[in-house]
C-alpha atoms as a PDB file:
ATOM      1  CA  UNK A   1       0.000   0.000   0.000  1.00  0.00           C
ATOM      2  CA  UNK A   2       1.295   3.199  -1.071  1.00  0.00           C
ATOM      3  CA  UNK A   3       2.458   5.888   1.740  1.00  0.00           C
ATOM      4  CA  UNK A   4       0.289   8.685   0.127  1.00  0.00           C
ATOM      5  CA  UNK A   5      -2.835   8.858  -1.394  1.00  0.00           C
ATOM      6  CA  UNK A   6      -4.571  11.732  -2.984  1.00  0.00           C
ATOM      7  CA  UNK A   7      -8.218  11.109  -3.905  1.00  0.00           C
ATOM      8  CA  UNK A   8     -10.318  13.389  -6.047  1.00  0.00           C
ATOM      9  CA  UNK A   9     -14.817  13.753  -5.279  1.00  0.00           C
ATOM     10  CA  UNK A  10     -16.381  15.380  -8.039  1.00  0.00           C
ATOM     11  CA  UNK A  11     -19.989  15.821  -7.610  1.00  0.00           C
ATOM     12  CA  UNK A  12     -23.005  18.605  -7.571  1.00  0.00           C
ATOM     13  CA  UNK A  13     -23.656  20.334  -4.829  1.00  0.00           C
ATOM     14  CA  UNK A  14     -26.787  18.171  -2.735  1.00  0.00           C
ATOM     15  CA  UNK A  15     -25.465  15.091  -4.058  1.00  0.00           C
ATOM     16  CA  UNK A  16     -23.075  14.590  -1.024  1.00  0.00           C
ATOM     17  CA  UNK A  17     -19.259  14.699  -2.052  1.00  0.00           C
ATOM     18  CA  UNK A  18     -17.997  16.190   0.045  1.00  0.00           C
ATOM     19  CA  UNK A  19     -20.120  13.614   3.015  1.00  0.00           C
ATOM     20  CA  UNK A  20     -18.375  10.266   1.112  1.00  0.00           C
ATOM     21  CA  UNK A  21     -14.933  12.018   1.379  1.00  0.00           C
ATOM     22  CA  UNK A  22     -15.581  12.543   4.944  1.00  0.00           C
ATOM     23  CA  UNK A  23     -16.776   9.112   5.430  1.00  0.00           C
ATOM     24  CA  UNK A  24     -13.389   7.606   4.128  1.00  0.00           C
ATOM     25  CA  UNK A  25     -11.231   9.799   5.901  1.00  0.00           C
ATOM     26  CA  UNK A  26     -13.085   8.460   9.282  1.00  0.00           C
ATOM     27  CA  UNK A  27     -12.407   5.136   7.682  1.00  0.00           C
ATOM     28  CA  UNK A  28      -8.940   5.532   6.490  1.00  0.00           C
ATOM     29  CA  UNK A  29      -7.758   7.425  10.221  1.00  0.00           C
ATOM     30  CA  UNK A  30      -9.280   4.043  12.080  1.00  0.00           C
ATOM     31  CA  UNK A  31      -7.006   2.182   9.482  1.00  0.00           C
ATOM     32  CA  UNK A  32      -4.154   3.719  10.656  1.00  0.00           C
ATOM     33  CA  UNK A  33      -3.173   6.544   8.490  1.00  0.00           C
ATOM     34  CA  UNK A  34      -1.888   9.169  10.433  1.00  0.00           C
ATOM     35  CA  UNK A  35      -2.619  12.057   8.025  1.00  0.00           C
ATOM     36  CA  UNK A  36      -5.734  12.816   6.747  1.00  0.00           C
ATOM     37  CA  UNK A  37      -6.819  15.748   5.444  1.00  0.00           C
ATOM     38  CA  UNK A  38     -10.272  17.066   3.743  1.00  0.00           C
ATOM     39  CA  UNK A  39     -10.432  19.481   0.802  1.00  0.00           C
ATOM     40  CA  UNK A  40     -13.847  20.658   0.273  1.00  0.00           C
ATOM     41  CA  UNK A  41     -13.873  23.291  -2.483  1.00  0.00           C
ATOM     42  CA  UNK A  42     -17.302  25.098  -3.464  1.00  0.00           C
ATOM     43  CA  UNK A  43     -17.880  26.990  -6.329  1.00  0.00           C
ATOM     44  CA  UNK A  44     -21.404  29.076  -6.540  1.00  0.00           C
ATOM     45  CA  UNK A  45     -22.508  26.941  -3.325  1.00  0.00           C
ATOM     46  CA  UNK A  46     -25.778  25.873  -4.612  1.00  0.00           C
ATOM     47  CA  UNK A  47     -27.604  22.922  -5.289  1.00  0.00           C
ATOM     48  CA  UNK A  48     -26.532  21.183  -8.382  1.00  0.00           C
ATOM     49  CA  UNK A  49     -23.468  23.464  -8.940  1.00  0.00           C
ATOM     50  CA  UNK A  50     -20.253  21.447  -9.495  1.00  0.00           C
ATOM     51  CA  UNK A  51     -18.463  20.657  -6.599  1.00  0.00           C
ATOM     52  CA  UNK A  52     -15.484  18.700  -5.566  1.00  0.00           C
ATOM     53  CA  UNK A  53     -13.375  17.916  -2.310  1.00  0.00           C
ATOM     54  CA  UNK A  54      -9.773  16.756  -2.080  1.00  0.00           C
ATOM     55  CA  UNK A  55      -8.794  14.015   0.308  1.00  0.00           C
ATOM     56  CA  UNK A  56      -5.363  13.114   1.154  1.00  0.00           C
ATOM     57  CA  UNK A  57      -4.375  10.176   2.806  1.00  0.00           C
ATOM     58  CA  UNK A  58      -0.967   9.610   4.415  1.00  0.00           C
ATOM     59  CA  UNK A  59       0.841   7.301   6.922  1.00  0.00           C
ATOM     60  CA  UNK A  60       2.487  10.570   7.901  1.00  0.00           C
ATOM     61  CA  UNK A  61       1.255  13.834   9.124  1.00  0.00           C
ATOM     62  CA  UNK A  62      -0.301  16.117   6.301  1.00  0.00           C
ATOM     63  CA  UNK A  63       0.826  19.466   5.444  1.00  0.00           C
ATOM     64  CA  UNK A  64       0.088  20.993   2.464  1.00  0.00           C
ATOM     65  CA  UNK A  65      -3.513  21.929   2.590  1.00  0.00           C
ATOM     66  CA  UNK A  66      -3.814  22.503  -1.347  1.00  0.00           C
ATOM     67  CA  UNK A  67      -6.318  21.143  -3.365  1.00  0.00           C
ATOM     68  CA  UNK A  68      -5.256  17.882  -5.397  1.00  0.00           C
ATOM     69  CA  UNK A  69      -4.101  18.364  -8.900  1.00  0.00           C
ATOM     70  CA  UNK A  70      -2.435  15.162  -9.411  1.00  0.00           C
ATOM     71  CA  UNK A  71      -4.883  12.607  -7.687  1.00  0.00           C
ATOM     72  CA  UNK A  72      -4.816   8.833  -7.471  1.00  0.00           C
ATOM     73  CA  UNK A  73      -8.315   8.077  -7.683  1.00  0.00           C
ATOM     74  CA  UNK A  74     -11.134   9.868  -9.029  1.00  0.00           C
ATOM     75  CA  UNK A  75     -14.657   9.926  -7.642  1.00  0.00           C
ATOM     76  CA  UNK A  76     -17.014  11.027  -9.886  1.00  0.00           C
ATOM     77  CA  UNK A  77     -20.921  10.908  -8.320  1.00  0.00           C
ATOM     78  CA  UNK A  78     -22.712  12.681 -11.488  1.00  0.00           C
ATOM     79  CA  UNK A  79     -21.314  10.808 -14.841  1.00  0.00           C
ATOM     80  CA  UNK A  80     -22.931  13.798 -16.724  1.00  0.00           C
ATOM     81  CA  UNK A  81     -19.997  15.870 -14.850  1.00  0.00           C
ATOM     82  CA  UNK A  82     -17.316  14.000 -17.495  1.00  0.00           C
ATOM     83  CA  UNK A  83     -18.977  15.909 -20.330  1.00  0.00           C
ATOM     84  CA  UNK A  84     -19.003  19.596 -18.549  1.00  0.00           C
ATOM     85  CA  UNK A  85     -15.667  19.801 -17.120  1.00  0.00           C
ATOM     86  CA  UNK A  86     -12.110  17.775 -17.317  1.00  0.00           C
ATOM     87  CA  UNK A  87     -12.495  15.793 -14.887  1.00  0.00           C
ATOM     88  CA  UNK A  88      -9.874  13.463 -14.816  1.00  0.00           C
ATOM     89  CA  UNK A  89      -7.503  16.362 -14.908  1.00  0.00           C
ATOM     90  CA  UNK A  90      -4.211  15.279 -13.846  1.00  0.00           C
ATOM     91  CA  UNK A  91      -5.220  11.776 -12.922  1.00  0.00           C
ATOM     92  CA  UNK A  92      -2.037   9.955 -12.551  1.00  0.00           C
ATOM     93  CA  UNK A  93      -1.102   6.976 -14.900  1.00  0.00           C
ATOM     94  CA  UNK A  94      -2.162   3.773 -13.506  1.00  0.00           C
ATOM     95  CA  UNK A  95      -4.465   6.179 -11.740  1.00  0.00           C
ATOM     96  CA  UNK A  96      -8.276   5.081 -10.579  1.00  0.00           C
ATOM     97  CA  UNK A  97     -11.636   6.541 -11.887  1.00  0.00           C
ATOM     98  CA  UNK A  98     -14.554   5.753 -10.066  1.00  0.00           C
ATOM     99  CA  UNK A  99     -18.208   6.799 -11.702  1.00  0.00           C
ATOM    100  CA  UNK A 100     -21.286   6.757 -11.207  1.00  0.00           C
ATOM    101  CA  UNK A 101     -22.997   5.924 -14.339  1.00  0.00           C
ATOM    102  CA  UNK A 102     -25.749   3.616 -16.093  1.00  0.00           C
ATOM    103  CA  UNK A 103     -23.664   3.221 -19.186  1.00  0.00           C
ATOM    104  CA  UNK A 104     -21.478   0.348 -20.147  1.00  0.00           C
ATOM    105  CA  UNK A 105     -17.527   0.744 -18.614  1.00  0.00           C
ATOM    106  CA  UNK A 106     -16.772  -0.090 -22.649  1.00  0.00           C
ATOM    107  CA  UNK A 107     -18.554   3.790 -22.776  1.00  0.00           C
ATOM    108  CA  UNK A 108     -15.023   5.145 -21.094  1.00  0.00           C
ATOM    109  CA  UNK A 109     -11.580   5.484 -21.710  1.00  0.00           C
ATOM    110  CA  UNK A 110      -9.145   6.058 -19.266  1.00  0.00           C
ATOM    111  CA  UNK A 111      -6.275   5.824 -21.542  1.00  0.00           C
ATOM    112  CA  UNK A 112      -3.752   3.810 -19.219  1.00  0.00           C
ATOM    113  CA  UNK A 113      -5.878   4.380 -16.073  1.00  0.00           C
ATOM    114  CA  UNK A 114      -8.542   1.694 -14.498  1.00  0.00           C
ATOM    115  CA  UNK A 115     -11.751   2.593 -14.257  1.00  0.00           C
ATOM    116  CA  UNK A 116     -14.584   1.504 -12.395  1.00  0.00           C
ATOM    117  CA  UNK A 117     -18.400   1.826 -13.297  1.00  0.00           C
ATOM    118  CA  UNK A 118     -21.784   1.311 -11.176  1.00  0.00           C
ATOM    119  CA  UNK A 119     -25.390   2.576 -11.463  1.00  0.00           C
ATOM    120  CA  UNK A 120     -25.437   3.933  -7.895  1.00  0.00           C
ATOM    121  CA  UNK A 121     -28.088   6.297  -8.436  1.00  0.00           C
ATOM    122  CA  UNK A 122     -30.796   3.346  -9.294  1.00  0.00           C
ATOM    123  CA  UNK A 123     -29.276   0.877  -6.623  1.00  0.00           C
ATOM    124  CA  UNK A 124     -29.585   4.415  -3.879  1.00  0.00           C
ATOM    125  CA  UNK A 125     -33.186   4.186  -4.694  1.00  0.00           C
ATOM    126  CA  UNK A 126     -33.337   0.997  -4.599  1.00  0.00           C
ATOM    127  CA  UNK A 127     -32.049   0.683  -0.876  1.00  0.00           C
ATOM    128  CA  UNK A 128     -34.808   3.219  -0.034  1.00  0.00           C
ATOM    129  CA  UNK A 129     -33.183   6.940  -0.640  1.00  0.00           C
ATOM    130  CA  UNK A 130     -34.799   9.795  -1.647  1.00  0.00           C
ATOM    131  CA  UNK A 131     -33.508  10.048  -5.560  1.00  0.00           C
ATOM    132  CA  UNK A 132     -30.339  12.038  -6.126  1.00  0.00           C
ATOM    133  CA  UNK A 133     -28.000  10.729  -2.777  1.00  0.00           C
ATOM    134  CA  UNK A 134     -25.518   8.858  -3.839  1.00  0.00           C
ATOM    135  CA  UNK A 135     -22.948   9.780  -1.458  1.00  0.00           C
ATOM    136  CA  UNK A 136     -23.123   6.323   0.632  1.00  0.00           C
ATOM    137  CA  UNK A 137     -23.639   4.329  -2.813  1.00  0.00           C
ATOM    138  CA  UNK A 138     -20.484   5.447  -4.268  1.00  0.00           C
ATOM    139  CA  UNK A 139     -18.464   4.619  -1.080  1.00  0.00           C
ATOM    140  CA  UNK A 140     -19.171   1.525  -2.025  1.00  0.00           C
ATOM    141  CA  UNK A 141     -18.499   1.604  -5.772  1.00  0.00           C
ATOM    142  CA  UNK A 142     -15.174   2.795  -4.419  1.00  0.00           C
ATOM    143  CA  UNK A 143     -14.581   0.235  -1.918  1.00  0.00           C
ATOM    144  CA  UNK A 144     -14.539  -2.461  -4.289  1.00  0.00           C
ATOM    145  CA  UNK A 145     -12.718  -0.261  -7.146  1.00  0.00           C
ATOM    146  CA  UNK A 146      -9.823   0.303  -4.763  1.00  0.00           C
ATOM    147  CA  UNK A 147      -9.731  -2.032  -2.044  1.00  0.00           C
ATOM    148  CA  UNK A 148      -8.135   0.459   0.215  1.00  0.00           C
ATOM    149  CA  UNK A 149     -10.709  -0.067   3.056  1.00  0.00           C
ATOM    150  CA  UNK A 150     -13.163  -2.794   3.747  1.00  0.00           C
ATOM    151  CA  UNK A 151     -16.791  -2.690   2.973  1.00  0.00           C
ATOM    152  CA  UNK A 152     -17.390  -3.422   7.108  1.00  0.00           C
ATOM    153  CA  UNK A 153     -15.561  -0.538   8.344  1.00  0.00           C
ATOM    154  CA  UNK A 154     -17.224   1.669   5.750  1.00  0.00           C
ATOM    155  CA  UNK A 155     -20.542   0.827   6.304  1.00  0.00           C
ATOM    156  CA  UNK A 156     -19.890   0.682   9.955  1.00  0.00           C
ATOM    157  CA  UNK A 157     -18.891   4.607   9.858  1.00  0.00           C
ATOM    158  CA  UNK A 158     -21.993   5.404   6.978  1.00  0.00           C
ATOM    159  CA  UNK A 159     -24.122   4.049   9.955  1.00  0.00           C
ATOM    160  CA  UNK A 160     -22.400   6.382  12.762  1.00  0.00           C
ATOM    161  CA  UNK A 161     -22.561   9.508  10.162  1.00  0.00           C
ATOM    162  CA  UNK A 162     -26.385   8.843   9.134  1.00  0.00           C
ATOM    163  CA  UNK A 163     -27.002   8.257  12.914  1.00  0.00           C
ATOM    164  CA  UNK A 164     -30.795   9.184  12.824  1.00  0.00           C
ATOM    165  CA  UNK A 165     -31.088   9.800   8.930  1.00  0.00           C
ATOM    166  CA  UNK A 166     -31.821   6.051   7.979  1.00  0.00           C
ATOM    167  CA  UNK A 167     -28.131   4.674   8.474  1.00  0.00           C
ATOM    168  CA  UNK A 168     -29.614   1.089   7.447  1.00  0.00           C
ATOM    169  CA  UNK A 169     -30.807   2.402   3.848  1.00  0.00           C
ATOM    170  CA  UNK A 170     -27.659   4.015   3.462  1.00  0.00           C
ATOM    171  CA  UNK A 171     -25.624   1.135   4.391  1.00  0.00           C
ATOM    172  CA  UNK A 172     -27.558  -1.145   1.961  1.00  0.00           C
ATOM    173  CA  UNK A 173     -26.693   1.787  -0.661  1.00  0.00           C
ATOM    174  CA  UNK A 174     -22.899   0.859  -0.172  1.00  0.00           C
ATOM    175  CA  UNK A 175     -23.391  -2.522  -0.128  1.00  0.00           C
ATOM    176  CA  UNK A 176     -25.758  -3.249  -3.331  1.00  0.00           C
ATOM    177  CA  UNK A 177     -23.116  -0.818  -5.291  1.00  0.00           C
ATOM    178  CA  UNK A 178     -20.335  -2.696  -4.047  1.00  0.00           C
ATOM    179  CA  UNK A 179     -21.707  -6.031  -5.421  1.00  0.00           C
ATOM    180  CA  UNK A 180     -22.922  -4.020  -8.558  1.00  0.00           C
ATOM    181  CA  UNK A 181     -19.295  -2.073  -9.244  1.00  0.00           C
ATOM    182  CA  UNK A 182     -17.555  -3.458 -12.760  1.00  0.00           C
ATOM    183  CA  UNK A 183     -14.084  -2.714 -12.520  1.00  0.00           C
ATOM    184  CA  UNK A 184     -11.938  -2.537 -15.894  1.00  0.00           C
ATOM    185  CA  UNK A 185      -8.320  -2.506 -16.904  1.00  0.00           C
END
């Protein structure tokens, strides 16, 4: 496992990026990681504006408070994002993109990259959320992309967060995407 990791969350503002990032940084602290540091950046700060929060893992203390321009992984919770913005800006080669989407991984390239694909949004629904949060789905769409922290200790800490705000439907969200996630070379 690599010393640092820099992790990208692109979403729209409502949708809960900048929630999953702070889900996995609870998650990645209790694994250990000494550093761990959360991003958010806003742009207009409304609903459905682009957002996206930077989250840097680290088995040593974290310094450098910037926002990630060379990430790891990619989180993307809107696939409609990929056609409005560069999103996998700077994504390193070898890199990870993670997206929610209900087309086909064949439908993207990643040109040297892996990328994984799951229809959180329908499978969020599914485990009994109101349309549009797919903030605990894609945790688990990531968990199996990258392996870096298990499915248990993630939905363990979705339940803590969502304390009072259905933590067993948002569990399940994690859960059916992490079965449903189609990971690709």
């Amino acid at each position: 496992m690599k010393d640092t990791i820099d992790i990208r969350w692109h979403g729209r503002g409502g949708q809960g990026a900048i929630t999953a990032a702070k889900i996995v940084a609870k998650a990645m602290f209790s694994l250990g990681y000494e550093g761990v540091a959360m991003i958010p950046t806003f742009g207009t700060e409304r609903r459905g504006a682009p957002v996206f929060s930077s989250l840097k893992i680290s088995r040593r203390k974290i310094y450098d408070l910037s926002p990630i321009e060379r990430p790891d992984i990619v989180v993307v919770l809107d696939h409609v994002l990929m056609e409005e913005a560069d999103i996998t800006s700077g994504l390193k080669e070898g890199g990870l993109l993670v997206i929610n989407s209900p087309c086909s991984l064949e439908s993207y390239h990643a040109d040297g990259r892996k990328v994984a694909v799951c229809n959180v949004t329908a499978l969020a629904t599914r485990a009994g959320l109101p349309a549009g949060v797919v903030n605990t789905g894609i945790i688990g769409a990531f968990a199996r992309a990258s392996g870096l922290a298990g499915l248990d200790l993630l939905t363990e800490v979705i339940e803590e967060e969502f304390k009072g705000r259905k933590p067993e439907a948002n569990a399940l969200a994690a859960r059916l995407a992490y079965e449903h996630t189609i990971v690709g070379g």
